[in-house]
C-alpha atoms as a PDB file:
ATOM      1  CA  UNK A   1       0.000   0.000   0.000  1.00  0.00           C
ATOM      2  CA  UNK A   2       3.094   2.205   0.845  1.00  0.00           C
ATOM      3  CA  UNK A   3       4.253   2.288  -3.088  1.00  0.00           C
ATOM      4  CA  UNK A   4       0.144   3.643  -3.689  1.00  0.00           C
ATOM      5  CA  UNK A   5       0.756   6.689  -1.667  1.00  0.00           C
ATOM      6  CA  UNK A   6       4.096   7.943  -3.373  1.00  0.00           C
ATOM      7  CA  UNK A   7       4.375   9.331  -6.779  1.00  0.00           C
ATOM      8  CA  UNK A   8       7.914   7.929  -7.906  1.00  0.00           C
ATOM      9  CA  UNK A   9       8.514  10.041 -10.693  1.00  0.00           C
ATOM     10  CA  UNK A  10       8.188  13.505  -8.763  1.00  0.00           C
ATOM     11  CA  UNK A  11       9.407  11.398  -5.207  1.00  0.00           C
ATOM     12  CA  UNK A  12       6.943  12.964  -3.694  1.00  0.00           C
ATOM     13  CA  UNK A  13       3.533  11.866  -1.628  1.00  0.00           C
ATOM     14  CA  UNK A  14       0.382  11.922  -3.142  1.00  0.00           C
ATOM     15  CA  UNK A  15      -1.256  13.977  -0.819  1.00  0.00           C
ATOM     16  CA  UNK A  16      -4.806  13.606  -2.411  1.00  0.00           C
ATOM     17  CA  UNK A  17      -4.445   9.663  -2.011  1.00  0.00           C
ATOM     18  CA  UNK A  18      -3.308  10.051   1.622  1.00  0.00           C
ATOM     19  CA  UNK A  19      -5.994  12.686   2.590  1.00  0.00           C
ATOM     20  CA  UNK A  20      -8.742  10.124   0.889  1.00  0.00           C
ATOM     21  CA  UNK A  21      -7.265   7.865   2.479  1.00  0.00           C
ATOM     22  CA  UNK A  22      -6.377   8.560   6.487  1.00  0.00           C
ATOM     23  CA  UNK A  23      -7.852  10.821   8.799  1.00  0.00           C
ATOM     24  CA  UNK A  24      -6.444  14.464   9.275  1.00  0.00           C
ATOM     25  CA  UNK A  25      -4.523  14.052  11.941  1.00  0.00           C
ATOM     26  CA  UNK A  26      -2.963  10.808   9.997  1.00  0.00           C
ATOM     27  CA  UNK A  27      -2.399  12.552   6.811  1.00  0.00           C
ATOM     28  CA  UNK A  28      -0.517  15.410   7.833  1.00  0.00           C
ATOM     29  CA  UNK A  29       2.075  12.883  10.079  1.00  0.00           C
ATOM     30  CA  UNK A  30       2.892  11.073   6.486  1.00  0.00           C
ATOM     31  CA  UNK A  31       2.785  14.126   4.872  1.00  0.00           C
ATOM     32  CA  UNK A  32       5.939  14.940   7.126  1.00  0.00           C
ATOM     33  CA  UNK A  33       8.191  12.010   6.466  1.00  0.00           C
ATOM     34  CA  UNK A  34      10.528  12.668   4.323  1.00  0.00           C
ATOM     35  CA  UNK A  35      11.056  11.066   1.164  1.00  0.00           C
ATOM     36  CA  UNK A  36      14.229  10.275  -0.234  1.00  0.00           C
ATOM     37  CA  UNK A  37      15.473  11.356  -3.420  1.00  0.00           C
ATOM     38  CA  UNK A  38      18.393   9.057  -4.176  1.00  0.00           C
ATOM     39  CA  UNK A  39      17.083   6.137  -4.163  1.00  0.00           C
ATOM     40  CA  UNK A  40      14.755   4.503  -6.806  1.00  0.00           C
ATOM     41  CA  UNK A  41      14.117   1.060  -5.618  1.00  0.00           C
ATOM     42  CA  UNK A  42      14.475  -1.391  -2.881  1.00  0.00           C
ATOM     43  CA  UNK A  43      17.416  -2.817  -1.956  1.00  0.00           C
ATOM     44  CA  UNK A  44      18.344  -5.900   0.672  1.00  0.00           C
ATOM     45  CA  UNK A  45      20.458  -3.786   3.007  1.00  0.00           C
ATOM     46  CA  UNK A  46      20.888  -6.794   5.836  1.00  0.00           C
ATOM     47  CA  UNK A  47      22.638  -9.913   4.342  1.00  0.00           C
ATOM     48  CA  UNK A  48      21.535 -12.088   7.351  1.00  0.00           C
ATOM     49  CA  UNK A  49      23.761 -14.461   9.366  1.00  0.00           C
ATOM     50  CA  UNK A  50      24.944 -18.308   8.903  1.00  0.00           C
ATOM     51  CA  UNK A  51      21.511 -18.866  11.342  1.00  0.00           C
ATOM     52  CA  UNK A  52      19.222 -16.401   8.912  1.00  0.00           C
ATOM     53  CA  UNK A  53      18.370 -14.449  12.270  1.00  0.00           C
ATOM     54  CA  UNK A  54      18.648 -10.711  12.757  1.00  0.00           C
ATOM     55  CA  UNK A  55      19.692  -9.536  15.826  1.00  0.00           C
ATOM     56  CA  UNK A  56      19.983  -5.328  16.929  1.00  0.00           C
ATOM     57  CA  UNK A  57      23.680  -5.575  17.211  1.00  0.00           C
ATOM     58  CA  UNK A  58      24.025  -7.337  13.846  1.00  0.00           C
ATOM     59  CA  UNK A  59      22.411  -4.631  12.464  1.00  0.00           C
END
C-alpha cells in the first residue's frame, strides 16, 4: 500500500491519495516524512547471518 501513496517520478507523496485515504490528523504525520530522493528502488540492506536471524547488534 506504501508504493500507492508515493508518486515515484516527482518522489513525492500523493497527498490527495493520503488525505482520501487517512484521517487528518494521519495525513498530515505522512505528509511529514521525508522522502528520499536518491534512491529509486528497494534494496536488501541486511545480508543475514549463517543462522538467517537478525539480531539489533548485527544490524
Amino acid at each position: 500500500m506504501v508504493a500507492d501513496l508515493i508518486d515515484h517520478n516527482s518522489k513525492s507523496w500523493k497527498e490527495e491519495v493520503i488525505t482520501t485515504v487517512f484521517t487528518l490528523e494521519e495525513a498530515e504525520a505522512i505528509k511529514c516524512i521525508p522522502l528520499s530522493r536518491l534512491v529509486d528502488k528497494d534494496m536488501i540492506v541486511w545480508k543475514g547471518d549463517r543462522f538467517s536471524d537478525y539480531f539489533i547488534r548485527s544490524g
